[in-house]
PDB file of N, CA and C in Angstrom:
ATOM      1  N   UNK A   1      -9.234 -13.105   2.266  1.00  0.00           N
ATOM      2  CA  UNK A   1      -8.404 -12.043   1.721  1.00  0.00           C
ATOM      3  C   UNK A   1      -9.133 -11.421   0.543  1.00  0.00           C
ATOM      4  N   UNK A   2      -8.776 -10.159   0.334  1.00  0.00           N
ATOM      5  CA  UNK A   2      -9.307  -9.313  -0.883  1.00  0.00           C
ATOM      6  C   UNK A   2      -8.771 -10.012  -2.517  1.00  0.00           C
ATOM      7  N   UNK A   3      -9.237  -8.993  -3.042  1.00  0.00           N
ATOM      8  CA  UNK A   3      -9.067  -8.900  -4.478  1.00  0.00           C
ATOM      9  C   UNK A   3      -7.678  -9.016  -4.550  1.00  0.00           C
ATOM     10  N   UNK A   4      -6.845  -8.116  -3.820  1.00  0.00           N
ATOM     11  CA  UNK A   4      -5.497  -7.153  -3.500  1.00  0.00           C
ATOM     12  C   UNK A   4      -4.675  -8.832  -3.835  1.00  0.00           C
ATOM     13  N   UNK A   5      -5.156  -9.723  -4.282  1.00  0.00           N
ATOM     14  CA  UNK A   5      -3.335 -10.788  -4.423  1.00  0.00           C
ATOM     15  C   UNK A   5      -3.902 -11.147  -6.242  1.00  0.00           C
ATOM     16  N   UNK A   6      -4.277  -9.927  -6.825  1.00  0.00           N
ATOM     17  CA  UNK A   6      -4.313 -10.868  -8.336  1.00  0.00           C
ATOM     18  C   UNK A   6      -2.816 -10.792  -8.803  1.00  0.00           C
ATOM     19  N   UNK A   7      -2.876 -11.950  -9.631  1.00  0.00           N
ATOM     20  CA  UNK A   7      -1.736 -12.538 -10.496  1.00  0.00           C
ATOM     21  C   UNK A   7      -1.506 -11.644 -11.824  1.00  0.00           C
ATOM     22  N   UNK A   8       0.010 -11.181 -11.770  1.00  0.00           N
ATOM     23  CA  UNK A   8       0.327 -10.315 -13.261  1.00  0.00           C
ATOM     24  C   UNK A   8       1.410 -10.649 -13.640  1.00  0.00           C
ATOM     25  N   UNK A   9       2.003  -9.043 -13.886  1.00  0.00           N
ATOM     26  CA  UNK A   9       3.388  -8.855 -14.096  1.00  0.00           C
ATOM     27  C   UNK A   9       3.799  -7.736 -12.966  1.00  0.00           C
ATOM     28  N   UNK A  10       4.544  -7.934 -11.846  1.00  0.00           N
ATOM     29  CA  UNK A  10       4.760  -6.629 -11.254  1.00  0.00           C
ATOM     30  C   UNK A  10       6.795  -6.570 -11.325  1.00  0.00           C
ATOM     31  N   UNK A  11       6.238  -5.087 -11.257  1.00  0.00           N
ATOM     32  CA  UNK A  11       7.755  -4.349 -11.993  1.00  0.00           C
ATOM     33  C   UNK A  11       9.031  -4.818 -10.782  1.00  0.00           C
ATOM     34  N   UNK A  12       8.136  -5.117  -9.181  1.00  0.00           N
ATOM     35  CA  UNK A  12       9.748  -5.106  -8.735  1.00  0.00           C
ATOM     36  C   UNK A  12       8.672  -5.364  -7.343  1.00  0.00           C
ATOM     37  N   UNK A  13       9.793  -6.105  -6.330  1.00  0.00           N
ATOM     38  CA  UNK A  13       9.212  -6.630  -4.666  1.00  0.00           C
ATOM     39  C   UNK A  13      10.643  -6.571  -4.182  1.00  0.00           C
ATOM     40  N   UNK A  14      10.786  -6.068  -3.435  1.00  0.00           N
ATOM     41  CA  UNK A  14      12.669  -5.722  -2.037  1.00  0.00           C
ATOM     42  C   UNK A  14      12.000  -5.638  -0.638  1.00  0.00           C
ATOM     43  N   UNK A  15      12.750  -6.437  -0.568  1.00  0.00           N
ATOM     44  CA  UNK A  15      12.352  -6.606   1.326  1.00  0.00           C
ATOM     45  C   UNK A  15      13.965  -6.219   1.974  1.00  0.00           C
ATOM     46  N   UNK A  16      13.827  -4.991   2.362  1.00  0.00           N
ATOM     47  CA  UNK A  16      15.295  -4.951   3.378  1.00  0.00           C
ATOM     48  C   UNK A  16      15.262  -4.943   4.872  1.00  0.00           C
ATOM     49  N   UNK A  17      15.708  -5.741   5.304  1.00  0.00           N
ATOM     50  CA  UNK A  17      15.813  -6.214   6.912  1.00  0.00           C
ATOM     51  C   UNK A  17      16.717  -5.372   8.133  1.00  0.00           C
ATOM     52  N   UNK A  18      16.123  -5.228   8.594  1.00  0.00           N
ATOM     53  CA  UNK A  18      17.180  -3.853   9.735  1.00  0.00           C
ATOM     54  C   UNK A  18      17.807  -4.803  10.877  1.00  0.00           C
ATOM     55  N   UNK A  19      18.201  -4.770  11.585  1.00  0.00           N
ATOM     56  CA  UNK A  19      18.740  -5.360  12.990  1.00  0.00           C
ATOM     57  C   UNK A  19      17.948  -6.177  13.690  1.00  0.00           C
ATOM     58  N   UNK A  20      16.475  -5.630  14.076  1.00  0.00           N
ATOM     59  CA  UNK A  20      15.922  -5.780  14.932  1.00  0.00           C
ATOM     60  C   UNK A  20      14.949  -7.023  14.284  1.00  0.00           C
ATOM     61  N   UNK A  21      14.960  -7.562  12.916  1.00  0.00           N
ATOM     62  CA  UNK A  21      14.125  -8.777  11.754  1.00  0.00           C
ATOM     63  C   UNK A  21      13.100  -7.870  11.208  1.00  0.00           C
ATOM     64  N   UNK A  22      12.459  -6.694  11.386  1.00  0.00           N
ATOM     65  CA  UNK A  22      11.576  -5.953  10.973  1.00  0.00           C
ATOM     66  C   UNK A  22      11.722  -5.351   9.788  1.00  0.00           C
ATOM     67  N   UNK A  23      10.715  -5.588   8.851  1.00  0.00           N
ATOM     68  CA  UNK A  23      11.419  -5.137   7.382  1.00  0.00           C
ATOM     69  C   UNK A  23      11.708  -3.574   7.693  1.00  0.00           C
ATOM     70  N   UNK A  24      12.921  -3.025   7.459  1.00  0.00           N
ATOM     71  CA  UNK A  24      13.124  -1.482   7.121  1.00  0.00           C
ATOM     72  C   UNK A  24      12.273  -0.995   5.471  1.00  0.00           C
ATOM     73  N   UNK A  25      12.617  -1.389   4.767  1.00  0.00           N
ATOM     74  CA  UNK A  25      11.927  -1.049   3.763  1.00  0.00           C
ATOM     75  C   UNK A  25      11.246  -2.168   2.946  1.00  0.00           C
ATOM     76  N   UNK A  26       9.895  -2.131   2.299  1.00  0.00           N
ATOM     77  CA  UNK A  26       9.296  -3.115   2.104  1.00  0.00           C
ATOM     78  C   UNK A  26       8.672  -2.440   0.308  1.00  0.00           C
ATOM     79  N   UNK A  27       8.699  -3.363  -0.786  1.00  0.00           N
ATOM     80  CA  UNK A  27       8.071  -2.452  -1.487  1.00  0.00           C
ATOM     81  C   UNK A  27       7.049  -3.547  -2.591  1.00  0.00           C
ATOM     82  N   UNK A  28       6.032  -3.075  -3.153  1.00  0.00           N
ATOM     83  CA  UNK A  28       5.087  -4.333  -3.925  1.00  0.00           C
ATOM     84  C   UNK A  28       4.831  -3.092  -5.416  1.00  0.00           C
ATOM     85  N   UNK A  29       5.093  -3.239  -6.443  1.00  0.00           N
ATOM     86  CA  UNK A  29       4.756  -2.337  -7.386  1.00  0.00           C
ATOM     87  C   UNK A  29       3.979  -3.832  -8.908  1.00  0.00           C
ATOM     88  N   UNK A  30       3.063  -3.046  -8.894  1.00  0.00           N
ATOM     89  CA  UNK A  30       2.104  -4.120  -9.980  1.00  0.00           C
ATOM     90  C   UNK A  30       1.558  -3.356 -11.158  1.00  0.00           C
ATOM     91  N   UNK A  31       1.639  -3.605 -12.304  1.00  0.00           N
ATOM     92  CA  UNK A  31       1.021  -3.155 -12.941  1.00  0.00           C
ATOM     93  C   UNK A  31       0.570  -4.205 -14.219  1.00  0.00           C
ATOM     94  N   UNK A  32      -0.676  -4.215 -14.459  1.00  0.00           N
ATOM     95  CA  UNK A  32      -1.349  -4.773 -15.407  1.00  0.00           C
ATOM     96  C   UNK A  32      -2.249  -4.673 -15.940  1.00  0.00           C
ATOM     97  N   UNK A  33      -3.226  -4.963 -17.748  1.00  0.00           N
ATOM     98  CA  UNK A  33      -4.293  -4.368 -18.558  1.00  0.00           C
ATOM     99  C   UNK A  33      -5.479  -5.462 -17.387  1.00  0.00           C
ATOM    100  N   UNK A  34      -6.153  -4.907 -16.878  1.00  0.00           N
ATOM    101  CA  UNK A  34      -7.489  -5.241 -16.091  1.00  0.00           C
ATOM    102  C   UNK A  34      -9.325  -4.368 -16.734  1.00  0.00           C
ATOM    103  N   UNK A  35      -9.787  -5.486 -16.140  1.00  0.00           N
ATOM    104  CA  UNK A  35     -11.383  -4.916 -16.722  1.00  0.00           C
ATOM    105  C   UNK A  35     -11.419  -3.540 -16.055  1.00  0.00           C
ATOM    106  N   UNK A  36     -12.083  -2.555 -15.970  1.00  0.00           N
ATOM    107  CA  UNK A  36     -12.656  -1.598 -15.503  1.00  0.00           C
ATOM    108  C   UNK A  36     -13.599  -2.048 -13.862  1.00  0.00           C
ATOM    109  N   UNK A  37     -14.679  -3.074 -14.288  1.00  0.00           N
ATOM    110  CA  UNK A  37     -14.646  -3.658 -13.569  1.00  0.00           C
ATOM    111  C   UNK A  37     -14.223  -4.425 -12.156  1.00  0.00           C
ATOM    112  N   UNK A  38     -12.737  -4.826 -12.643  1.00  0.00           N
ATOM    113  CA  UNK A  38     -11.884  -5.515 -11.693  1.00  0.00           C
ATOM    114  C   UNK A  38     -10.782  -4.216 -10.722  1.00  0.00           C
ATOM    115  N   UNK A  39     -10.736  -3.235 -11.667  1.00  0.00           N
ATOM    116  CA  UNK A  39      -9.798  -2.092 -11.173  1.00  0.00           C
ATOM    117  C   UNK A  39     -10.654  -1.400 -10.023  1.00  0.00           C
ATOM    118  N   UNK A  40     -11.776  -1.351 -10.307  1.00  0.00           N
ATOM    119  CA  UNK A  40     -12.836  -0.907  -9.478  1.00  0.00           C
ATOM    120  C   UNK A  40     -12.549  -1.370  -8.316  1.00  0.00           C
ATOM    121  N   UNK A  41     -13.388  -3.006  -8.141  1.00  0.00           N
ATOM    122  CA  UNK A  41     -12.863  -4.042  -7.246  1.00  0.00           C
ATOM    123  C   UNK A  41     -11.756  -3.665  -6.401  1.00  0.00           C
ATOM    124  N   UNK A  42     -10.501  -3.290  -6.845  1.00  0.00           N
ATOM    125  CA  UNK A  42      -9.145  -3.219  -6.009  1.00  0.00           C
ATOM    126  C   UNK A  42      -9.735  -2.032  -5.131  1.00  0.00           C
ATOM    127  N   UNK A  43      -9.819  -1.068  -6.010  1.00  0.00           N
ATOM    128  CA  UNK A  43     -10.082   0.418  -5.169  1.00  0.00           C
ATOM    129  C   UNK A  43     -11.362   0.686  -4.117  1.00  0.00           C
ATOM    130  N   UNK A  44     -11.971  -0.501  -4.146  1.00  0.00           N
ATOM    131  CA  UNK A  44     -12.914  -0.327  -3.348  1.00  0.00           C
ATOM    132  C   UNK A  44     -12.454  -1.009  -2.322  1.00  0.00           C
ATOM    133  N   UNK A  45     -11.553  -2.325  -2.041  1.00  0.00           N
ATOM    134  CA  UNK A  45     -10.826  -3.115  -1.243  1.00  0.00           C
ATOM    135  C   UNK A  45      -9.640  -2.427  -0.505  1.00  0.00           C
ATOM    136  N   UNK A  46      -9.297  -0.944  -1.077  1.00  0.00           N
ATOM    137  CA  UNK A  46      -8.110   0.067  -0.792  1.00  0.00           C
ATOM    138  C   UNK A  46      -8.789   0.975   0.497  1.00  0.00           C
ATOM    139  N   UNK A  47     -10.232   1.400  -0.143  1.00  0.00           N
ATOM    140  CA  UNK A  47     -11.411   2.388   1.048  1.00  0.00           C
ATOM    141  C   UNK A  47     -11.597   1.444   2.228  1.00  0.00           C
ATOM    142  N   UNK A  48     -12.116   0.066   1.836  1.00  0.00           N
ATOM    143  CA  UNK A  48     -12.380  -0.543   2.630  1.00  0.00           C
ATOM    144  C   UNK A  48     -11.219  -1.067   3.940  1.00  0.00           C
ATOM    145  N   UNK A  49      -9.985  -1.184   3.469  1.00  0.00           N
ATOM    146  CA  UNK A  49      -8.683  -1.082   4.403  1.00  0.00           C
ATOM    147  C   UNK A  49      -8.621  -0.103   5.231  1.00  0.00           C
ATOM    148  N   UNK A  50      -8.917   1.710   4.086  1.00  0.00           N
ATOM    149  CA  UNK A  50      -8.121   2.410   4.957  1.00  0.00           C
ATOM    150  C   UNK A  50      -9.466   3.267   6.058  1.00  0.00           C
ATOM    151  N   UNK A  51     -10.485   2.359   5.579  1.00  0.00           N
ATOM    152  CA  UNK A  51     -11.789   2.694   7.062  1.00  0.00           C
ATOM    153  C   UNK A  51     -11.137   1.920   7.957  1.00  0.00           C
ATOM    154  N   UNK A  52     -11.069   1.003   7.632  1.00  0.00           N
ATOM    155  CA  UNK A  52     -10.607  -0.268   8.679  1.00  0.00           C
ATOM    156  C   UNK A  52      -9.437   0.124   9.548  1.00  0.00           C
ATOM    157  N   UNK A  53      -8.073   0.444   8.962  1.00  0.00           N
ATOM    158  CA  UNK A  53      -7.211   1.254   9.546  1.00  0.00           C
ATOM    159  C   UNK A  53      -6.399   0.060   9.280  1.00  0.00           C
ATOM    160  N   UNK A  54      -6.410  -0.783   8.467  1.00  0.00           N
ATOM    161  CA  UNK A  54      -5.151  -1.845   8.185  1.00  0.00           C
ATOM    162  C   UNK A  54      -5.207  -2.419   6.798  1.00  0.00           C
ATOM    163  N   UNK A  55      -4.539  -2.658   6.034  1.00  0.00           N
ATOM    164  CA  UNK A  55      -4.829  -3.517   4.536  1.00  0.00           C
ATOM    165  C   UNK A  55      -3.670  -4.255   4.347  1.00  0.00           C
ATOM    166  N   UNK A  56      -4.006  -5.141   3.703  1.00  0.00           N
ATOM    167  CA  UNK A  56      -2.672  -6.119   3.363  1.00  0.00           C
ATOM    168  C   UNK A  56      -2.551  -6.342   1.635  1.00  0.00           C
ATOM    169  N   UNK A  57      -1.211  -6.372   1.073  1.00  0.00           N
ATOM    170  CA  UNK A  57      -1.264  -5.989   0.047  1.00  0.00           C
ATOM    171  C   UNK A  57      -0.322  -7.123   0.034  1.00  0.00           C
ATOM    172  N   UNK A  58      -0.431  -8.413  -1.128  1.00  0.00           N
ATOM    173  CA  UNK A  58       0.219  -9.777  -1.543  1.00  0.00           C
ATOM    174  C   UNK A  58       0.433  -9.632  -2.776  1.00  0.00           C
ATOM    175  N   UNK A  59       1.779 -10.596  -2.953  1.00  0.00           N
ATOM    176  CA  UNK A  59       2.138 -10.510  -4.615  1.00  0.00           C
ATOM    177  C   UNK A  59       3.044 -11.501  -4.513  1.00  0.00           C
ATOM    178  N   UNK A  60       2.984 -12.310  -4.812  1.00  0.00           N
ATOM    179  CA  UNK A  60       4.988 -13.344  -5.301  1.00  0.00           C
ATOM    180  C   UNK A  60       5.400 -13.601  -4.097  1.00  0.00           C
ATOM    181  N   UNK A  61       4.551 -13.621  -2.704  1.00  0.00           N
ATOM    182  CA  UNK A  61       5.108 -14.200  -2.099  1.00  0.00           C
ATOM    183  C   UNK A  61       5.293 -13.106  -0.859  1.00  0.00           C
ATOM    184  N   UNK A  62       5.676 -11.513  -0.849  1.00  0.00           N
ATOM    185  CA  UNK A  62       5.486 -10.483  -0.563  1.00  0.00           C
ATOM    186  C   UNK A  62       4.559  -9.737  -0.327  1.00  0.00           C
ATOM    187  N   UNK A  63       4.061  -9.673   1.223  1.00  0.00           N
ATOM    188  CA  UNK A  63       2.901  -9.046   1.951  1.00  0.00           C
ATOM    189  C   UNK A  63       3.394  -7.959   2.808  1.00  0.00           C
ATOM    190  N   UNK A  64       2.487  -6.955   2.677  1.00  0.00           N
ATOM    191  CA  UNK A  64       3.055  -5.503   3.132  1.00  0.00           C
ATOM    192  C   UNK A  64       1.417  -5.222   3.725  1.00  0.00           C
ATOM    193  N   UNK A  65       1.342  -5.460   5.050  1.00  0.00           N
ATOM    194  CA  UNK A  65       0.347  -4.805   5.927  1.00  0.00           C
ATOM    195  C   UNK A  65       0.818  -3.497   6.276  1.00  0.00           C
ATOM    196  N   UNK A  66      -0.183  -2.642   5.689  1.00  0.00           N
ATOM    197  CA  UNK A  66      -0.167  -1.463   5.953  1.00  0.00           C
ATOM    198  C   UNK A  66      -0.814  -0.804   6.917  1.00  0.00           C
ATOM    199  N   UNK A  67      -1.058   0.509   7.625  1.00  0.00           N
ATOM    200  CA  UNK A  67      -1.990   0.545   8.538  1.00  0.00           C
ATOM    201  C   UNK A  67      -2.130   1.910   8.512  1.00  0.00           C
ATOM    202  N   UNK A  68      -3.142   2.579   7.426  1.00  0.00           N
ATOM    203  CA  UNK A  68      -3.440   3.926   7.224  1.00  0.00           C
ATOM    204  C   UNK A  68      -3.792   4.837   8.455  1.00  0.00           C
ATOM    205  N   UNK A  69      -3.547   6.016   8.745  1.00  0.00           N
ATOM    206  CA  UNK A  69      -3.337   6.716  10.265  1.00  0.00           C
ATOM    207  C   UNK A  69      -4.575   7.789   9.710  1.00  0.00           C
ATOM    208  N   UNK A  70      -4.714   8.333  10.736  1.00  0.00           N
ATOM    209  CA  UNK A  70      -5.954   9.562  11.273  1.00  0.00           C
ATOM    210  C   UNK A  70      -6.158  10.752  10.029  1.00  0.00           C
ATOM    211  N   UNK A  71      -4.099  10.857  10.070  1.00  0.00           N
ATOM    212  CA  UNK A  71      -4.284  12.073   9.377  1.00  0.00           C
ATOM    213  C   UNK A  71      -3.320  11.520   7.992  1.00  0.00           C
ATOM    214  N   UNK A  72      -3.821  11.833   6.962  1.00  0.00           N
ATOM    215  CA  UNK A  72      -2.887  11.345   5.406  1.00  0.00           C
ATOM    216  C   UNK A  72      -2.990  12.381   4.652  1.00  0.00           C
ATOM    217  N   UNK A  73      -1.627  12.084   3.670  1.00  0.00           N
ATOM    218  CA  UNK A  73      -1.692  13.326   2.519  1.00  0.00           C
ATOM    219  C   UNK A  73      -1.827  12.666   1.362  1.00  0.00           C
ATOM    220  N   UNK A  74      -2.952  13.359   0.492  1.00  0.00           N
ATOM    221  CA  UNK A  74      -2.924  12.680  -0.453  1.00  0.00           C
ATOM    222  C   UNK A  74      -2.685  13.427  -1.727  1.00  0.00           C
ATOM    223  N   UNK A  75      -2.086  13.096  -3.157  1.00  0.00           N
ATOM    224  CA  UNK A  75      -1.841  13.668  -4.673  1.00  0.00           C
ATOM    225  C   UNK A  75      -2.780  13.137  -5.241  1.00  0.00           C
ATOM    226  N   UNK A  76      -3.046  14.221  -5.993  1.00  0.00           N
ATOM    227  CA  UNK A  76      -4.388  13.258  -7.231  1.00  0.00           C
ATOM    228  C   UNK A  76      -3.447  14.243  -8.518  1.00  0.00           C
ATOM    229  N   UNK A  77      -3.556  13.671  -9.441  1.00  0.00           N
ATOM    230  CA  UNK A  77      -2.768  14.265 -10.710  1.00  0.00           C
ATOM    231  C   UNK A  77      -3.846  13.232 -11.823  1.00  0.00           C
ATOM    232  N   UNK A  78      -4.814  14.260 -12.663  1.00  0.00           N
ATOM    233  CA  UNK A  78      -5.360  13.654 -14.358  1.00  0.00           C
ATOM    234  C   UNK A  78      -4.604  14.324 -14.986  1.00  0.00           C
ATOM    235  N   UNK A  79      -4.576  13.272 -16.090  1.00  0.00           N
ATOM    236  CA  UNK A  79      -4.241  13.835 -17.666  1.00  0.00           C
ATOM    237  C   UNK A  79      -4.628  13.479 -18.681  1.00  0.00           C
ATOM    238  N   UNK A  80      -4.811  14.188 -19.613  1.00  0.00           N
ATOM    239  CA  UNK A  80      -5.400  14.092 -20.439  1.00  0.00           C
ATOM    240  C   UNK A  80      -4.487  14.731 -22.038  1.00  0.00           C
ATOM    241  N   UNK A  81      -3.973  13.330 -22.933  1.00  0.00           N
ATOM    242  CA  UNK A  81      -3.397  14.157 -23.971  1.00  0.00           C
ATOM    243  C   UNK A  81      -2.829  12.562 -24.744  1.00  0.00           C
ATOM    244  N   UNK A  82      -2.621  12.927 -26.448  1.00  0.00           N
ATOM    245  CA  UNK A  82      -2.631  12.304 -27.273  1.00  0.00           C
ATOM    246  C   UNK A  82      -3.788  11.210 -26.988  1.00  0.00           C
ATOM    247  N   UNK A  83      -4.865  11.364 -27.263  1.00  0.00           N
ATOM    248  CA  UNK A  83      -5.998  10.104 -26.995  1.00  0.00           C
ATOM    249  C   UNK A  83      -6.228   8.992 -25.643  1.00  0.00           C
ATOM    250  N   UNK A  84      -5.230   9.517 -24.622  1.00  0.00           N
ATOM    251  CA  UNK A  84      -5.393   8.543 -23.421  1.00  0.00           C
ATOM    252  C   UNK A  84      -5.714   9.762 -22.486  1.00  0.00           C
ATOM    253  N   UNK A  85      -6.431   8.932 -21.800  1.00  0.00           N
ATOM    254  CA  UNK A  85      -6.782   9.383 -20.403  1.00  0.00           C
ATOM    255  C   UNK A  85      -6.217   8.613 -19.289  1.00  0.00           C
ATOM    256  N   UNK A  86      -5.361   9.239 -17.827  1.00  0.00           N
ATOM    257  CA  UNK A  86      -4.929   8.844 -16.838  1.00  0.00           C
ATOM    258  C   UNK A  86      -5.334   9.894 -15.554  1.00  0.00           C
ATOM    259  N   UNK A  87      -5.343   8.915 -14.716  1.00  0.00           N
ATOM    260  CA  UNK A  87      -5.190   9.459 -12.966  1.00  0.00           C
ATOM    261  C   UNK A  87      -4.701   9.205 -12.334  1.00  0.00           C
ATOM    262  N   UNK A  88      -3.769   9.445 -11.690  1.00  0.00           N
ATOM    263  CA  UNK A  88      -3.075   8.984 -10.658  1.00  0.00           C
ATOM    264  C   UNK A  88      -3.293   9.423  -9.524  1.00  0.00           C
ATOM    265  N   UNK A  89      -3.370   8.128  -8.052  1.00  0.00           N
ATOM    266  CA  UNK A  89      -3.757   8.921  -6.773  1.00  0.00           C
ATOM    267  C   UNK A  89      -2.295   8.189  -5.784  1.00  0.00           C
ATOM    268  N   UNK A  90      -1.916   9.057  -4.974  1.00  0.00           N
ATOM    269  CA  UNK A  90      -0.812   8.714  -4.044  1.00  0.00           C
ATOM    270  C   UNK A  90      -1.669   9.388  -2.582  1.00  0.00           C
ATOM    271  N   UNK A  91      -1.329   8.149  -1.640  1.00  0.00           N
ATOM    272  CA  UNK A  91      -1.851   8.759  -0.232  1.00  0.00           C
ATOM    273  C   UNK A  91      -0.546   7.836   0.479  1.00  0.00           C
ATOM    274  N   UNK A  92      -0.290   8.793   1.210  1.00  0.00           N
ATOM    275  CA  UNK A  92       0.831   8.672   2.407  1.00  0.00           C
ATOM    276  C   UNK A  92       0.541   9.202   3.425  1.00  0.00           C
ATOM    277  N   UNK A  93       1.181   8.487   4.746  1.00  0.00           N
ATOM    278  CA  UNK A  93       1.573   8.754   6.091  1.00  0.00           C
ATOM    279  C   UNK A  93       2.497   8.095   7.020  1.00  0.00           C
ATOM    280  N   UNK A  94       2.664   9.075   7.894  1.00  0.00           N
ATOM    281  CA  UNK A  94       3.935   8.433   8.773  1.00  0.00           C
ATOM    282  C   UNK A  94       3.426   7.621   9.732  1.00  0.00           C
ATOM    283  N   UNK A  95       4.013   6.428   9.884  1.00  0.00           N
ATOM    284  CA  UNK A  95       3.855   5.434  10.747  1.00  0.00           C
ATOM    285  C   UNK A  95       3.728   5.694  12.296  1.00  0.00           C
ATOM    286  N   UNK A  96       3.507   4.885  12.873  1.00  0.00           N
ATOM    287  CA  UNK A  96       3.448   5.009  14.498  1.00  0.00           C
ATOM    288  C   UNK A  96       4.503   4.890  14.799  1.00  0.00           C
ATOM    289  N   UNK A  97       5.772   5.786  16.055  1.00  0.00           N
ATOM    290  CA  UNK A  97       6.769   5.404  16.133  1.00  0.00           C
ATOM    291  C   UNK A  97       6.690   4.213  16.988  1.00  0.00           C
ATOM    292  N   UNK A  98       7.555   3.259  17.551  1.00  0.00           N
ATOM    293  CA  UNK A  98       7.444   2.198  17.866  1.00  0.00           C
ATOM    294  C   UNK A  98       9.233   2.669  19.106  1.00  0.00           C
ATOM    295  N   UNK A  99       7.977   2.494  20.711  1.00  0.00           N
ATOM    296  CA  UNK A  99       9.299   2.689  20.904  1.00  0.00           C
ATOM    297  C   UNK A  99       9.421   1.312  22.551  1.00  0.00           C
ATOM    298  N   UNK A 100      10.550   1.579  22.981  1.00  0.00           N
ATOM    299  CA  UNK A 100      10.859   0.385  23.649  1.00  0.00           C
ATOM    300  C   UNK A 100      11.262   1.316  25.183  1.00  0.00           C
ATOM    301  N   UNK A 101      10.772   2.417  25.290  1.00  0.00           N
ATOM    302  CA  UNK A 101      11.299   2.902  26.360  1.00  0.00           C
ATOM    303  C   UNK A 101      10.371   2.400  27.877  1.00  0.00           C
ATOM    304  N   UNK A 102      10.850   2.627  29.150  1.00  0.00           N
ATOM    305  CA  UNK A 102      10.242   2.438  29.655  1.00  0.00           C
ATOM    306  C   UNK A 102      10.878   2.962  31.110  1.00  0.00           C
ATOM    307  N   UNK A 103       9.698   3.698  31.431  1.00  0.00           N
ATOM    308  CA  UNK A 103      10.198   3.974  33.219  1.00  0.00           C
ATOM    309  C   UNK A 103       9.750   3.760  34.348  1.00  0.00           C
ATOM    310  N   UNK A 104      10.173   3.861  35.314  1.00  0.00           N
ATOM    311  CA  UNK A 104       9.788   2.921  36.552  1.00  0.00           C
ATOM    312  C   UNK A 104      10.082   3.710  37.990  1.00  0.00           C
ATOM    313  N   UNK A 105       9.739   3.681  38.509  1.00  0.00           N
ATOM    314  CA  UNK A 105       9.717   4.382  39.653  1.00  0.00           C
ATOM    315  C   UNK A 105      10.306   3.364  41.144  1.00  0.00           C
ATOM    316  N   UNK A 106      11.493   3.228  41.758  1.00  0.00           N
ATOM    317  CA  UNK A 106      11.373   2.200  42.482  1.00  0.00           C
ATOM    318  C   UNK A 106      10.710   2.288  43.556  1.00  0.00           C
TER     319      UNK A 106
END
């Protein structure tokens, strides 16, 4: 496994369960002071997933395999003000639908 299971403080983990045992909503939010170095590390373990087309993301017990698709949208937002510098990057996409149909011809 990657970098992706270091030990912190993360703000919040909800696993909600639908009918079928499949998590409906799944969520891992982490935040903590890391080397430059080590932040690196993660984000290179993030490229390396979403070439791959799967990543798994651990925390407290809470694993969220993800599986980045063809086409994604991504936000990039810097800022810059009172003496800090930030970036933020968000990439999303819609899942594969998952379906159970099936037809047959007799």
């Amino acid at each position: 496994m990657s970098n992706m299971e270091h030990q912190g403080e993360m703000d919040a983990a909800a696993v909600e369960v639908e009918n079928g045992g499949e998590p409906e909503r799944a969520e891992i939010k982490y935040e903590s002071p890391m080397s430059l170095a080590e932040a690196t590390s993660y984000f290179e373990s993030i490229v390396a997933g979403m070439r791959a087309g799967h990543m798994r993301v651990s925390h407290e017990g809470t694993t969220l395999t993800l599986e980045p698709r063809d086409s994604v949208e991504v936000a990039v937002k810097a800022v810059r003000k009172k003496g800090k510098e930030k970036i933020s990057f968000e990439v999303e996409w819609r899942m594969s639908p998952t379906s159970d149909l099936q037809i047959e011809s007799e």
